[in-house]
Protein backbone atom coordinates (compact mmCIF):
# COMPACT_ATOMS: atom_id res chain seq x y z
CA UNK A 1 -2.42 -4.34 16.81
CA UNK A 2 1.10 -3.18 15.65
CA UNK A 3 1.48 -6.92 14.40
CA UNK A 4 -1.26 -6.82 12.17
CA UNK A 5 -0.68 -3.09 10.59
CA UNK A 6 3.48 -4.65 10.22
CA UNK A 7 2.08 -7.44 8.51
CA UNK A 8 -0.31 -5.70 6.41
CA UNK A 9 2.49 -2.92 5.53
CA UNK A 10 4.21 -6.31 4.57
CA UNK A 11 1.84 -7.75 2.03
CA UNK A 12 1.50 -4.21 0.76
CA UNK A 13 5.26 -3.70 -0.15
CA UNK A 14 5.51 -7.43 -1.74
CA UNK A 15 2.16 -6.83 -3.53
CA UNK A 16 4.15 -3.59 -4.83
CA UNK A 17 7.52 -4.73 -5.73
CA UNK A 18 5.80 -7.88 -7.62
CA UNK A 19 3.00 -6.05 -9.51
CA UNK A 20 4.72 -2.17 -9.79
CA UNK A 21 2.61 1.12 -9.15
CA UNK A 22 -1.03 0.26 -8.39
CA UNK A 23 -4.12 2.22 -6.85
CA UNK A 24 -5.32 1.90 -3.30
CA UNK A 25 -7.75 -0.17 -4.56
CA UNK A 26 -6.55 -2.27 -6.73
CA UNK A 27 -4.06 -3.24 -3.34
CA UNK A 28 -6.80 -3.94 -1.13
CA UNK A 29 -8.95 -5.94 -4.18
CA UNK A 30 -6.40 -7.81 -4.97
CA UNK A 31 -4.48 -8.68 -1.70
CA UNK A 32 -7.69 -9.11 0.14
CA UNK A 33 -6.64 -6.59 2.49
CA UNK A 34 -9.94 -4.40 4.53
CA UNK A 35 -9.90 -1.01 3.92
CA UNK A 36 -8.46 -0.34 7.35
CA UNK A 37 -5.78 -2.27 7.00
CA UNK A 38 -4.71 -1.34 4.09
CA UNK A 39 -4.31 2.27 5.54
CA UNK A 40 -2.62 1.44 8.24
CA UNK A 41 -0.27 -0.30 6.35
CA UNK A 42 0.13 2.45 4.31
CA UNK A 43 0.91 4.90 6.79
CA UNK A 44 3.90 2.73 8.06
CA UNK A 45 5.55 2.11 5.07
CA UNK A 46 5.06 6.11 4.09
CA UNK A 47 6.66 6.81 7.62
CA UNK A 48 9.00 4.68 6.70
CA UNK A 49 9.95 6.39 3.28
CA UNK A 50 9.49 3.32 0.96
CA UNK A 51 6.38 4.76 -0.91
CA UNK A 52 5.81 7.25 -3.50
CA UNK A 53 2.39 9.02 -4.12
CA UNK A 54 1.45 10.72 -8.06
CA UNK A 55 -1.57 11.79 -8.99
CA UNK A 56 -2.72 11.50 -12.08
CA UNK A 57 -6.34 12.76 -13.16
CA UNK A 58 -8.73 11.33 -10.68
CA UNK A 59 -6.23 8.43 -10.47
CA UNK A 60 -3.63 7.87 -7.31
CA UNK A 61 -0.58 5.80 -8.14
CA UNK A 62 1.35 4.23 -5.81
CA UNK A 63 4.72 3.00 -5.88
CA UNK A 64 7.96 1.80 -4.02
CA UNK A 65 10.67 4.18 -3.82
């Protein structure tokens, strides 16, 4: 399991750095990533400090630090 929520936390961060800040679901739409994964992946690279989180109106933004 860790394999697949490292390699989704992977295509996350090179969706991120090639396309800049994006909404949860644009990631998941785009990368064809589930839902689930996409959260897990998430959560690892926020553990690991490389996201950032803004909210704007109804809208969250996220981005590499």
């Amino acid at each position: 399991m860790s394999d697949s929520i490292g390699n989704a936390a992977g295509v996350i961060w090179k969706f991120l750095n090639d396309n800049g800040p994006s909404s949860a679901n644009k990631i998941s739409t785009e990368t064809g990533l589930s839902k689930n994964d996409l959260q897990r992946g998430l959560g690892w690279l926020t553990c690991e400090g490389k996201l950032n989180f803004e909210i704007k109106g109804r809208t969250e933004t996220i981005s590499l630090v």
